[in-house]
C-alpha atoms as a PDB file:
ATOM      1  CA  UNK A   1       4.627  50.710 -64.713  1.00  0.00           C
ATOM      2  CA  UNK A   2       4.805  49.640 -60.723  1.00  0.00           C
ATOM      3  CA  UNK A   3       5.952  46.262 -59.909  1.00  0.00           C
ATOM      4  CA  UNK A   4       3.852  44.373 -58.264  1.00  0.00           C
ATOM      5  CA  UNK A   5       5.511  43.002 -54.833  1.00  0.00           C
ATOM      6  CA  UNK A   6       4.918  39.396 -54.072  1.00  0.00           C
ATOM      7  CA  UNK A   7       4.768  37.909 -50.819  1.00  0.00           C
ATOM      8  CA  UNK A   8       2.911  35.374 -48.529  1.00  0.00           C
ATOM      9  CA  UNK A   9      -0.742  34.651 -49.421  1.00  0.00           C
ATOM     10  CA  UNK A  10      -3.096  34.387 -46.717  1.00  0.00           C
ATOM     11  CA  UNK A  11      -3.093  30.386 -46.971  1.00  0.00           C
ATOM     12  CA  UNK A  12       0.624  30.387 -47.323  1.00  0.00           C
ATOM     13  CA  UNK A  13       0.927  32.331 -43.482  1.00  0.00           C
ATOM     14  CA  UNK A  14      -1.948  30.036 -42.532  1.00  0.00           C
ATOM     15  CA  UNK A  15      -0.088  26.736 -43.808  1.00  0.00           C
ATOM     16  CA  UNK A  16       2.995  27.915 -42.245  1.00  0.00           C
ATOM     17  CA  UNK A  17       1.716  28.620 -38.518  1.00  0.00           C
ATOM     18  CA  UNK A  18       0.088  25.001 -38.566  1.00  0.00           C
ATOM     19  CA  UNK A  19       1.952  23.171 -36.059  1.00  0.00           C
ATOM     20  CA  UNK A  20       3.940  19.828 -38.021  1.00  0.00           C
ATOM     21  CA  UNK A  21       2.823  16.398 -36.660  1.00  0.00           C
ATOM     22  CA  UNK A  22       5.085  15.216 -33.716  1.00  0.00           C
ATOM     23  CA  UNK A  23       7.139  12.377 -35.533  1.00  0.00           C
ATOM     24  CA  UNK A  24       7.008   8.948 -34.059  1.00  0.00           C
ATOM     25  CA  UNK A  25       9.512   6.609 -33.517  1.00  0.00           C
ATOM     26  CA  UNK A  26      10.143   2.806 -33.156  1.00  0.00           C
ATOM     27  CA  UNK A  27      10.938   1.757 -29.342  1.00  0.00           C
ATOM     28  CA  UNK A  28      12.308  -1.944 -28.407  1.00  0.00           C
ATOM     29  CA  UNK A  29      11.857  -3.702 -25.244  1.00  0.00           C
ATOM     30  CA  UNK A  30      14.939  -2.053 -24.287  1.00  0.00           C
ATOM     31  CA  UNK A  31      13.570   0.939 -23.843  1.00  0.00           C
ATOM     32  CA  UNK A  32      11.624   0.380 -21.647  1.00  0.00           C
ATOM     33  CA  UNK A  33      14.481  -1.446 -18.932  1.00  0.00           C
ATOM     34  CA  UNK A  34      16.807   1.765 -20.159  1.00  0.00           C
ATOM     35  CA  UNK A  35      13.414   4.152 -19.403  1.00  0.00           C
ATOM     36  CA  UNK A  36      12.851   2.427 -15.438  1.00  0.00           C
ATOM     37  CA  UNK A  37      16.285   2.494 -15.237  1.00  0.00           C
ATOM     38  CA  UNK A  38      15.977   6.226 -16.212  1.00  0.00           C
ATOM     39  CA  UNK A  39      13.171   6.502 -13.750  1.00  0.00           C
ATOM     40  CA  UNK A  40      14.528   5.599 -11.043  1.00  0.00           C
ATOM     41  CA  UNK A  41      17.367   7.398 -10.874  1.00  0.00           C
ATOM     42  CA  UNK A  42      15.314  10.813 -11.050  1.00  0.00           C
ATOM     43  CA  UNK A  43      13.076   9.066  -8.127  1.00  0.00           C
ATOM     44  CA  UNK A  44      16.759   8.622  -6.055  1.00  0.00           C
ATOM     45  CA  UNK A  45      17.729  12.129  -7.409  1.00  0.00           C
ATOM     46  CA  UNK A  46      14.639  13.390  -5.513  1.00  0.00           C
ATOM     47  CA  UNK A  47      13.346  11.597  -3.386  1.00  0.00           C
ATOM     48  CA  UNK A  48      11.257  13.684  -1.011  1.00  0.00           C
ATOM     49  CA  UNK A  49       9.842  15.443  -3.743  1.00  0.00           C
ATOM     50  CA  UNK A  50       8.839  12.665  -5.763  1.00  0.00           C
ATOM     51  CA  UNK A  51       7.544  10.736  -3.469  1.00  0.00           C
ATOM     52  CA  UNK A  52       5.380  13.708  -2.267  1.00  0.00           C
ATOM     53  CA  UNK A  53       2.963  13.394  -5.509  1.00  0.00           C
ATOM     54  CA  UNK A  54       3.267   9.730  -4.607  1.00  0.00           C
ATOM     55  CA  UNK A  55       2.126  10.268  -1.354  1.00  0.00           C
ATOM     56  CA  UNK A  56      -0.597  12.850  -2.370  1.00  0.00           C
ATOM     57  CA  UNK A  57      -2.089  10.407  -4.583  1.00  0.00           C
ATOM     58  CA  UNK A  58      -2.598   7.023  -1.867  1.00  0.00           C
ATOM     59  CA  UNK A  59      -4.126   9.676   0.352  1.00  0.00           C
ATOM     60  CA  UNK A  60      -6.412  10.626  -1.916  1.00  0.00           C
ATOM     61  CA  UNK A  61      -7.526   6.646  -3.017  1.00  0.00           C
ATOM     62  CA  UNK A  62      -7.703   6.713   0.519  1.00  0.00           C
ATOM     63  CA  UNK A  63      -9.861   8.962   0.999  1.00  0.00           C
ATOM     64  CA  UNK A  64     -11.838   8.259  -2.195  1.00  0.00           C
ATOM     65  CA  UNK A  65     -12.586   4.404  -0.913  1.00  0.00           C
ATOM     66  CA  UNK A  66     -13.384   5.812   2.691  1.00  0.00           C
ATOM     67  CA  UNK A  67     -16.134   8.827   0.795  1.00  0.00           C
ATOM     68  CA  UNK A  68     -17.602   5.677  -1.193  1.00  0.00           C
ATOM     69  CA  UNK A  69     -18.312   3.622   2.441  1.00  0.00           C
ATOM     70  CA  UNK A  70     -19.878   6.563   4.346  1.00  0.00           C
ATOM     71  CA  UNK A  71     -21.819   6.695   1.528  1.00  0.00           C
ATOM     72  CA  UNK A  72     -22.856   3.630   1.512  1.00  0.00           C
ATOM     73  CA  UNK A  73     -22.201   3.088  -2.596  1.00  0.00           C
ATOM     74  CA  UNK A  74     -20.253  -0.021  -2.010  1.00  0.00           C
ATOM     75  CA  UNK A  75     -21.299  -0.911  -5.218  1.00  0.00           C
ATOM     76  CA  UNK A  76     -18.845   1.920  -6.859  1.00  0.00           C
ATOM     77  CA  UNK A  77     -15.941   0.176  -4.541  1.00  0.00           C
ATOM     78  CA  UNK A  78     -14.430  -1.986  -7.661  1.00  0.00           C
ATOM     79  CA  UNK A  79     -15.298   0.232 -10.710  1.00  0.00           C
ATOM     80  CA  UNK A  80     -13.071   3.055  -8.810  1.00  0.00           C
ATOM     81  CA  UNK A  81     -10.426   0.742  -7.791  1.00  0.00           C
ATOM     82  CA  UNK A  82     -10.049  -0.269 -11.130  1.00  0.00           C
ATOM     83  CA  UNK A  83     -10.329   3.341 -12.712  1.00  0.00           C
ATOM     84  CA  UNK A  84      -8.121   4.806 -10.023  1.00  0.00           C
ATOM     85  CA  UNK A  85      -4.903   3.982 -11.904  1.00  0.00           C
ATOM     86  CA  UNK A  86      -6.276   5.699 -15.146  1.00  0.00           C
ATOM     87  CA  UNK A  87      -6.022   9.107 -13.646  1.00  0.00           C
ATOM     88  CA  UNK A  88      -2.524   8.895 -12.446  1.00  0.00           C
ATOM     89  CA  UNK A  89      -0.839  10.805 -15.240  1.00  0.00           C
ATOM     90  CA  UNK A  90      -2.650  14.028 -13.850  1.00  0.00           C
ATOM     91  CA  UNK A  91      -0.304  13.195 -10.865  1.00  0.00           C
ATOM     92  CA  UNK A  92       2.224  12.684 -12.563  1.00  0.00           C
ATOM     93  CA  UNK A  93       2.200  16.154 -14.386  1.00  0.00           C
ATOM     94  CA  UNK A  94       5.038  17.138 -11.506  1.00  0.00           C
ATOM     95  CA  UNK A  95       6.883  14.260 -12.081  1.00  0.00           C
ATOM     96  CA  UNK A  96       7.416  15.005 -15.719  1.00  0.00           C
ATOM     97  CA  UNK A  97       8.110  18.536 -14.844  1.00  0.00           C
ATOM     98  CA  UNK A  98      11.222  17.156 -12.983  1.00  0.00           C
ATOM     99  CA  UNK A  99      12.497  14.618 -14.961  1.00  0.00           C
ATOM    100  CA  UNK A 100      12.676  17.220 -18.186  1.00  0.00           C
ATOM    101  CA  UNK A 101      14.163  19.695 -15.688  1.00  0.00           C
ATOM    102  CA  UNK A 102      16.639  16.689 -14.179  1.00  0.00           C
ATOM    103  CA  UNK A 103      18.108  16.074 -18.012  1.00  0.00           C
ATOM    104  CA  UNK A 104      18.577  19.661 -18.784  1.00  0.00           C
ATOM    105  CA  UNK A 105      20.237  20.457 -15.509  1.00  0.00           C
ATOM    106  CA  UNK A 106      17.858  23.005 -14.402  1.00  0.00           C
ATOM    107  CA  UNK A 107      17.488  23.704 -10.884  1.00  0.00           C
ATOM    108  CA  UNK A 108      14.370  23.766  -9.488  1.00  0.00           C
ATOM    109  CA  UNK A 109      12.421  23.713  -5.718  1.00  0.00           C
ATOM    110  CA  UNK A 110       9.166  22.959  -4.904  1.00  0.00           C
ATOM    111  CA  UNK A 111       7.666  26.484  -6.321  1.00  0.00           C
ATOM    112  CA  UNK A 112       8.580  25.908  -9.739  1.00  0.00           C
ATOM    113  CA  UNK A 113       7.075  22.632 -10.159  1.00  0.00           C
ATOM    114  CA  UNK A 114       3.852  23.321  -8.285  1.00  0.00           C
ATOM    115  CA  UNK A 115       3.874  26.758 -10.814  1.00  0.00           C
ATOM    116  CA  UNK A 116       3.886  24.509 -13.728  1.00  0.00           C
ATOM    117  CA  UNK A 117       1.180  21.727 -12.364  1.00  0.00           C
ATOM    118  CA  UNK A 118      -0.796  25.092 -11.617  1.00  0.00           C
ATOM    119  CA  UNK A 119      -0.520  26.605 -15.174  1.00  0.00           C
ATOM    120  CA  UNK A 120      -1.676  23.353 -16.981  1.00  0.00           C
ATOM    121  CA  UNK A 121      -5.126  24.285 -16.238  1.00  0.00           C
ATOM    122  CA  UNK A 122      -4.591  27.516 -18.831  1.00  0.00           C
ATOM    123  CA  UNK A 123      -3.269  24.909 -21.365  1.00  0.00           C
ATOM    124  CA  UNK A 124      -4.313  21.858 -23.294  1.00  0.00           C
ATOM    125  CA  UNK A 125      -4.174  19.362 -20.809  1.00  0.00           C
ATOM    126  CA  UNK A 126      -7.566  20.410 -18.993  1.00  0.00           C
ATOM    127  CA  UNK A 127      -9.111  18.626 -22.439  1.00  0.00           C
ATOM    128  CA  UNK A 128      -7.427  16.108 -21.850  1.00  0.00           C
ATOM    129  CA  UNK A 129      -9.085  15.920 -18.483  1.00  0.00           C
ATOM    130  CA  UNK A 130     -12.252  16.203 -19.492  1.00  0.00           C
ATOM    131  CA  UNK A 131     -11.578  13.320 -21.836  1.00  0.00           C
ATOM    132  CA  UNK A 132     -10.504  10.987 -19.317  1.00  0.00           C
ATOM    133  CA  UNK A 133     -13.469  12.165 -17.200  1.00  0.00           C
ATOM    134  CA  UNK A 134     -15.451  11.513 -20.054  1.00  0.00           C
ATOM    135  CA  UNK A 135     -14.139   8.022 -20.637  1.00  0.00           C
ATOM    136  CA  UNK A 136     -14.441   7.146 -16.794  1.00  0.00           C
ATOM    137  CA  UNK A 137     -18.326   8.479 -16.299  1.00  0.00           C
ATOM    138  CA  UNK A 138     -18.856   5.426 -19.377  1.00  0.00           C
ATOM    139  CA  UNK A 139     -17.192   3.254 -17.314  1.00  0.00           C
ATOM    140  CA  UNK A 140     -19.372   3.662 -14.178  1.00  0.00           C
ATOM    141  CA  UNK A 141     -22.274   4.108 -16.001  1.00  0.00           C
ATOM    142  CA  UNK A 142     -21.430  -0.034 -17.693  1.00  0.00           C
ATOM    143  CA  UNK A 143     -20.413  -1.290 -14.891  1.00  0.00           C
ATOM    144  CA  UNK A 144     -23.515  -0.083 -12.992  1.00  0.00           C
ATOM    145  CA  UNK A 145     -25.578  -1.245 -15.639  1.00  0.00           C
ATOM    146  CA  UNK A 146     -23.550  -4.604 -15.751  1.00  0.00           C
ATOM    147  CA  UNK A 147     -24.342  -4.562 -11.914  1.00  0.00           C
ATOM    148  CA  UNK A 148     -28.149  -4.807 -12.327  1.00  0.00           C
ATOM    149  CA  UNK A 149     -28.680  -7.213 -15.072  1.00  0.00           C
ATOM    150  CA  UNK A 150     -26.137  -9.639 -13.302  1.00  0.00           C
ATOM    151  CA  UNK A 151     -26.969  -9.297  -9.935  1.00  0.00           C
ATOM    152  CA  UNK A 152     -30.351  -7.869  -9.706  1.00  0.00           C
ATOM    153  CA  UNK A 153     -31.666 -10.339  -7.462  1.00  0.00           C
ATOM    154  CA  UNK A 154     -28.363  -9.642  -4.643  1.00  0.00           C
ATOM    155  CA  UNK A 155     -28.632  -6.853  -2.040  1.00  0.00           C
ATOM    156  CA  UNK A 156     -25.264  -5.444  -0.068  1.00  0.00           C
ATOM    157  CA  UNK A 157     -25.673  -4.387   3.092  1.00  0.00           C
ATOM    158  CA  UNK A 158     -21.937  -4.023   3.464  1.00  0.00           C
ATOM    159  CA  UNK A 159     -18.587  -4.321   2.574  1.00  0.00           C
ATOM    160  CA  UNK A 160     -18.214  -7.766   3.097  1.00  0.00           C
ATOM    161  CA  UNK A 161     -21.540  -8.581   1.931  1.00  0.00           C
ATOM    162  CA  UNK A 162     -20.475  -7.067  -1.325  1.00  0.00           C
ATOM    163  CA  UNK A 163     -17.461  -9.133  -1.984  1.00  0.00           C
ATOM    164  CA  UNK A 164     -18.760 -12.496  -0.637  1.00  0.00           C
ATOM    165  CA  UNK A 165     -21.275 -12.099  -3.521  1.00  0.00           C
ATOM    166  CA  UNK A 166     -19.172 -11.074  -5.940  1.00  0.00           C
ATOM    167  CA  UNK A 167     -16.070 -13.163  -5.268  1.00  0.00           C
ATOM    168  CA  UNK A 168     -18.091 -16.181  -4.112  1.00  0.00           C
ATOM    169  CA  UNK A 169     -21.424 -17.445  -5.838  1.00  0.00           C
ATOM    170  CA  UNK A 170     -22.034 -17.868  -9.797  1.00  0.00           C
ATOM    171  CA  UNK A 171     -23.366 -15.285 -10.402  1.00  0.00           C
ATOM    172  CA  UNK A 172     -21.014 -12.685  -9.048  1.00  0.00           C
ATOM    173  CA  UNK A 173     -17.560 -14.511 -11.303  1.00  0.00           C
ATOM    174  CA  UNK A 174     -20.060 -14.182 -14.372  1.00  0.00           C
ATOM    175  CA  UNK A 175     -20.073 -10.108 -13.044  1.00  0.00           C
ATOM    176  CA  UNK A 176     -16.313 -10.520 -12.821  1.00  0.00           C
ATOM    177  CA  UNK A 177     -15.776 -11.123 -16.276  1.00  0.00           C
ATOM    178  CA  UNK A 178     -18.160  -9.180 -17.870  1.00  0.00           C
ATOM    179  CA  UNK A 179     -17.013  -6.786 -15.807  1.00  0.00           C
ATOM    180  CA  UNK A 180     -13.424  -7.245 -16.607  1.00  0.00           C
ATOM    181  CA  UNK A 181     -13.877  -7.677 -20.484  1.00  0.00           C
ATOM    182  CA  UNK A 182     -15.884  -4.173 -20.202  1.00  0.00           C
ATOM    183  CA  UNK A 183     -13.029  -2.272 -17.750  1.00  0.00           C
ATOM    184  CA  UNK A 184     -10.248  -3.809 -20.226  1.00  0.00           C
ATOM    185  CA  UNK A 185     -11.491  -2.030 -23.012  1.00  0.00           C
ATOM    186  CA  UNK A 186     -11.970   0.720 -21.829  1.00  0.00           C
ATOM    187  CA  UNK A 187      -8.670   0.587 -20.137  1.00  0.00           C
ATOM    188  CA  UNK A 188      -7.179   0.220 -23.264  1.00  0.00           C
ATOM    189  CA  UNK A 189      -8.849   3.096 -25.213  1.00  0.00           C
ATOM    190  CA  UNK A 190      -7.996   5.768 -22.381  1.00  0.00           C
ATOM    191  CA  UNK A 191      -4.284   4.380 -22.284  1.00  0.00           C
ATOM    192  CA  UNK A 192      -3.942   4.827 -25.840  1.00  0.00           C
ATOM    193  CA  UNK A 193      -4.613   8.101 -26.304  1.00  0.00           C
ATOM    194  CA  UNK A 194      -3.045   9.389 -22.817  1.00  0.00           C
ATOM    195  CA  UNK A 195       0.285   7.345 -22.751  1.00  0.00           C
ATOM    196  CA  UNK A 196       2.031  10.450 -24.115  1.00  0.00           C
ATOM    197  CA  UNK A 197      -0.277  12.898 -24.602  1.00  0.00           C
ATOM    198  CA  UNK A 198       0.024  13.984 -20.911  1.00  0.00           C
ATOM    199  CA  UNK A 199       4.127  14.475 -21.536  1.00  0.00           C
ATOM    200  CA  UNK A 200       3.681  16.079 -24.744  1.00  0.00           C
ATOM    201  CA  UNK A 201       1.164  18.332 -23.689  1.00  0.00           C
ATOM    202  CA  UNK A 202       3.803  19.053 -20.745  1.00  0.00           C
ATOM    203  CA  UNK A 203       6.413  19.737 -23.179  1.00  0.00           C
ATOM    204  CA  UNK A 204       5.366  21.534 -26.248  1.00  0.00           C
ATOM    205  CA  UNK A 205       2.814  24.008 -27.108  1.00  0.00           C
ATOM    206  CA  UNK A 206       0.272  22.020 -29.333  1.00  0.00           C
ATOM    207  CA  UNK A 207      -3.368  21.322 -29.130  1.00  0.00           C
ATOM    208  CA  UNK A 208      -5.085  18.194 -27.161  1.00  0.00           C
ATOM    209  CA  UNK A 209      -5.932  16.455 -30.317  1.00  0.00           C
ATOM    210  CA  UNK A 210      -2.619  16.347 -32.153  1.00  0.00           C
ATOM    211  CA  UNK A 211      -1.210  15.107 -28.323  1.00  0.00           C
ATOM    212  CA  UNK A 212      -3.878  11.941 -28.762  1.00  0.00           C
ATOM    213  CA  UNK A 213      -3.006  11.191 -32.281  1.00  0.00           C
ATOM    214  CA  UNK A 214       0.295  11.090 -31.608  1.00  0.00           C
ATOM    215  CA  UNK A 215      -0.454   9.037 -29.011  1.00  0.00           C
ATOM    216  CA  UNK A 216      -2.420   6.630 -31.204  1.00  0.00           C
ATOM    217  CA  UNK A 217       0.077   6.240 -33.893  1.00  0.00           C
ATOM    218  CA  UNK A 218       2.906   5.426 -30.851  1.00  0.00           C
ATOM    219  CA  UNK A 219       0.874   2.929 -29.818  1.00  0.00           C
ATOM    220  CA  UNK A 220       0.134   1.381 -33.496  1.00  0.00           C
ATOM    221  CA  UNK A 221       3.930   1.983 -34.841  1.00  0.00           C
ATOM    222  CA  UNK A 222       4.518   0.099 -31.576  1.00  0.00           C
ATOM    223  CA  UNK A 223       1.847  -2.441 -30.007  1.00  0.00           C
ATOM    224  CA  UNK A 224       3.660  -5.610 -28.025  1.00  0.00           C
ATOM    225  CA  UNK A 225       6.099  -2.963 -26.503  1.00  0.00           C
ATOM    226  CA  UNK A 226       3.457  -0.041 -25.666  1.00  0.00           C
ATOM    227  CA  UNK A 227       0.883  -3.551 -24.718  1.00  0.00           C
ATOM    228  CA  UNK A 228       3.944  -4.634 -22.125  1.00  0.00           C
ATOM    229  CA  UNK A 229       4.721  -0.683 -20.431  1.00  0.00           C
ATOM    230  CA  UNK A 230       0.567  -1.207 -20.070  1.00  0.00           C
ATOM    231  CA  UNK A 231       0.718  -4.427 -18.533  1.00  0.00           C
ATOM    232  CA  UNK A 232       3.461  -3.406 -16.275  1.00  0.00           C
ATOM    233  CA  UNK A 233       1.621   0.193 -15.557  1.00  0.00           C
ATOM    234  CA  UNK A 234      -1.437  -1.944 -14.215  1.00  0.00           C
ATOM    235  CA  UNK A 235       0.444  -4.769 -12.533  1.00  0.00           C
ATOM    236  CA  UNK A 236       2.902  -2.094 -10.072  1.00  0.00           C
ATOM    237  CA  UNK A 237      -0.017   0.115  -9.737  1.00  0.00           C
ATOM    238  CA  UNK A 238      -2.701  -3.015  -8.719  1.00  0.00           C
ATOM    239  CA  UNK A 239      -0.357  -4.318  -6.389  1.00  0.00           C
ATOM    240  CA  UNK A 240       0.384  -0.437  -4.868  1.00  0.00           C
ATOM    241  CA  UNK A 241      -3.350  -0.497  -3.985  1.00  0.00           C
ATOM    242  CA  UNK A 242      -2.989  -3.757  -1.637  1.00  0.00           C
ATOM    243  CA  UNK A 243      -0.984  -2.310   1.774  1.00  0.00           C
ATOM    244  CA  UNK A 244      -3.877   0.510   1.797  1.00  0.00           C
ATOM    245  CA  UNK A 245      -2.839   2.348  -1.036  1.00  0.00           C
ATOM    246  CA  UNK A 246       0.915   3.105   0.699  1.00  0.00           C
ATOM    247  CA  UNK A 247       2.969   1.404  -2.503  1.00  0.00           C
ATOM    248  CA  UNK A 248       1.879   4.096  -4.539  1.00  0.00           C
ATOM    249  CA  UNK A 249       4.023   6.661  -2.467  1.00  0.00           C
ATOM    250  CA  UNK A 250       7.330   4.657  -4.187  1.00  0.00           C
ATOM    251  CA  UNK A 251       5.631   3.240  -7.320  1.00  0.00           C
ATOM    252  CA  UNK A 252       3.946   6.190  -8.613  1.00  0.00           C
ATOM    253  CA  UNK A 253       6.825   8.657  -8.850  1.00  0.00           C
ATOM    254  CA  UNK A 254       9.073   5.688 -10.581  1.00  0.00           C
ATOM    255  CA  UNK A 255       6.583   5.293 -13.239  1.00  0.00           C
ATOM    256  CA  UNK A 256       5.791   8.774 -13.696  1.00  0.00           C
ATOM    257  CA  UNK A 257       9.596   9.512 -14.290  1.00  0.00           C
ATOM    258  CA  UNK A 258       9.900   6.475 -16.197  1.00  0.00           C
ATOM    259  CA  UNK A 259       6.809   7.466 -18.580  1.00  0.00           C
ATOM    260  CA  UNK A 260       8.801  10.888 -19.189  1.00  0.00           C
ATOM    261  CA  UNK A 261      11.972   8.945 -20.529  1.00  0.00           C
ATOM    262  CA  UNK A 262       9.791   6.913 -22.918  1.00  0.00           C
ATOM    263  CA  UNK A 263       8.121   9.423 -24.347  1.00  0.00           C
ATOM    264  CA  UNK A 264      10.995  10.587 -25.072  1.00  0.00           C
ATOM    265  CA  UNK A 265      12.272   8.234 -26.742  1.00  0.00           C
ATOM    266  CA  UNK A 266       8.958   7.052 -28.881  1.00  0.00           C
ATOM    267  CA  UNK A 267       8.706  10.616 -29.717  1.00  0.00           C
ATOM    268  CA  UNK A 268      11.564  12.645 -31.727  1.00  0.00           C
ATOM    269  CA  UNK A 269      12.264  16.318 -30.596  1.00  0.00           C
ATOM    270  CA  UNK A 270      10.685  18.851 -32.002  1.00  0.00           C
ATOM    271  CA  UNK A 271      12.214  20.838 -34.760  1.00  0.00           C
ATOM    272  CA  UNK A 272      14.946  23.044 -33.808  1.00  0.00           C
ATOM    273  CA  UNK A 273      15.425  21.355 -30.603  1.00  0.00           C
ATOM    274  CA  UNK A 274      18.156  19.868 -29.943  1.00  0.00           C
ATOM    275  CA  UNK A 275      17.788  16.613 -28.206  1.00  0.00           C
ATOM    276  CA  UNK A 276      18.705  15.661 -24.646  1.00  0.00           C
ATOM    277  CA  UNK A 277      20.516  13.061 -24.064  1.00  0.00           C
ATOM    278  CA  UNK A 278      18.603   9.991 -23.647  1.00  0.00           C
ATOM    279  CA  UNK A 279      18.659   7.845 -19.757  1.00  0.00           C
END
């Protein structure tokens, strides 16, 4: 009689190349001081560089605000303002690039960390694109909706008639806060499921999906610290917008680094990686 030679069953091998669930970790308030701190050494580290994507980006809300004029959709003036900090870890795809490089010691120039932006589009993060795409075209299409039943009656001729009506008669503060209740929520959602899926996706080879629920279950292991990076995210990024978009050339690269070193600490290494050491 033969033996009979066991081995792997086809749902054992199956079971075994499933990727494990990043593991999630508690992060204090001190994290995120120990994170910026983190941050902005990398921005001092490289300056030019970083502030390059910084600069790249407050030409392009430049740009963007200038396209909507011509155009004559003042109307879409606000909405983008106010969706034109959600897209910034796409920018910061670079930025993360460097900081992981900066901790390991790696040298690197300008080639290698345009290589990797360029590669992303072969890899998981162009879902995660299309979701934030996804999540912005809702946002238009509310706040354009909001715009009608609110202020059906008002006409803008310009960019000054736009604001006077919405910053100055009843009718445009009631806009305002529907507006802002609408745009908050939203806000929320996309941040949720982006805050380190963008990093992850930078940093390990796993799909889009397991990248947001990790993200989620950062966020809900952690929700007044993750609720104050968001509120501090916003705040820098707002006020960036205000000299014509030119703050973002110094704020953007110091929060992209800094979002790097929190990720890093909210989520653990992956197995048989050793960890770096922590800013």
């Amino acid at each position: 009689m033969t033996s009979k030679t066991t081995g792997p069953t086809p749902q054992d091998k199956l079971t075994s190349q499933q990727p494990s669930m990043p593991k999630v970790n508690k992060v204090l308030a001190e994290d995120i001081s120990a994170s910026l701190k983190a941050g902005f050494s990398d921005f001092l580290a490289r300056p030019v560089m970083s502030g390059f994507f910084g600069l790249f980006y407050a030409l392009f809300g430049m740009l963007l605000v200038w396209c909507l004029v011509w155009l004559g959709k003042i109307w879409m003036i606000i909405p983008a303002l106010i969706a034109f900090p959600l897209v910034a870890p796409f920018a910061c795809a670079g930025l993360y690039e460097m900081s992981r490089r900066l901790q390991t010691a790696e040298p690197f120039g300008w080639f290698n960390i345009l290589t990797v932006m360029a590669d992303q589009r072969k890899r998981e993060m162009s879902w995660m694109a299309f979701v934030t795409l996804f999540v912005l075209w809702v946002w238009f299409y509310q706040f354009r909706t909001v715009l009608v039943i609110v202020l059906q009656d008002a006409s803008f001729s310009d960019l000054d008639g736009f604001f006077n009506t919405v910053l100055f008669t009843p009718e445009g503060w009631t806009f305002l806060a529907i507006g802002t209740c609408v745009g908050a929520c939203m806000a929320a959602a996309l941040f949720t499921v982006t805050v380190v899926a963008m990093p992850l996706l930078l940093d390990r080879d796993i799909d889009f999906v397991t990248a947001m629920i990790t993200s989620i279950r950062v966020v809900k292991e952690n929700p007044l610290v993750m609720l104050t990076w968001a509120a501090i995210i916003t705040v820098t990024m707002l006020l960036s917008l205000v000299p014509a978009f030119l703050g973002l050339i110094f704020t953007l690269p110091i929060l992209g680094h800094t979002t790097w070193h929190l990720y890093q600490r909210a989520v653990s290494p992956a197995e048989g990686r050793s960890s770096v050491q922590l800013g």
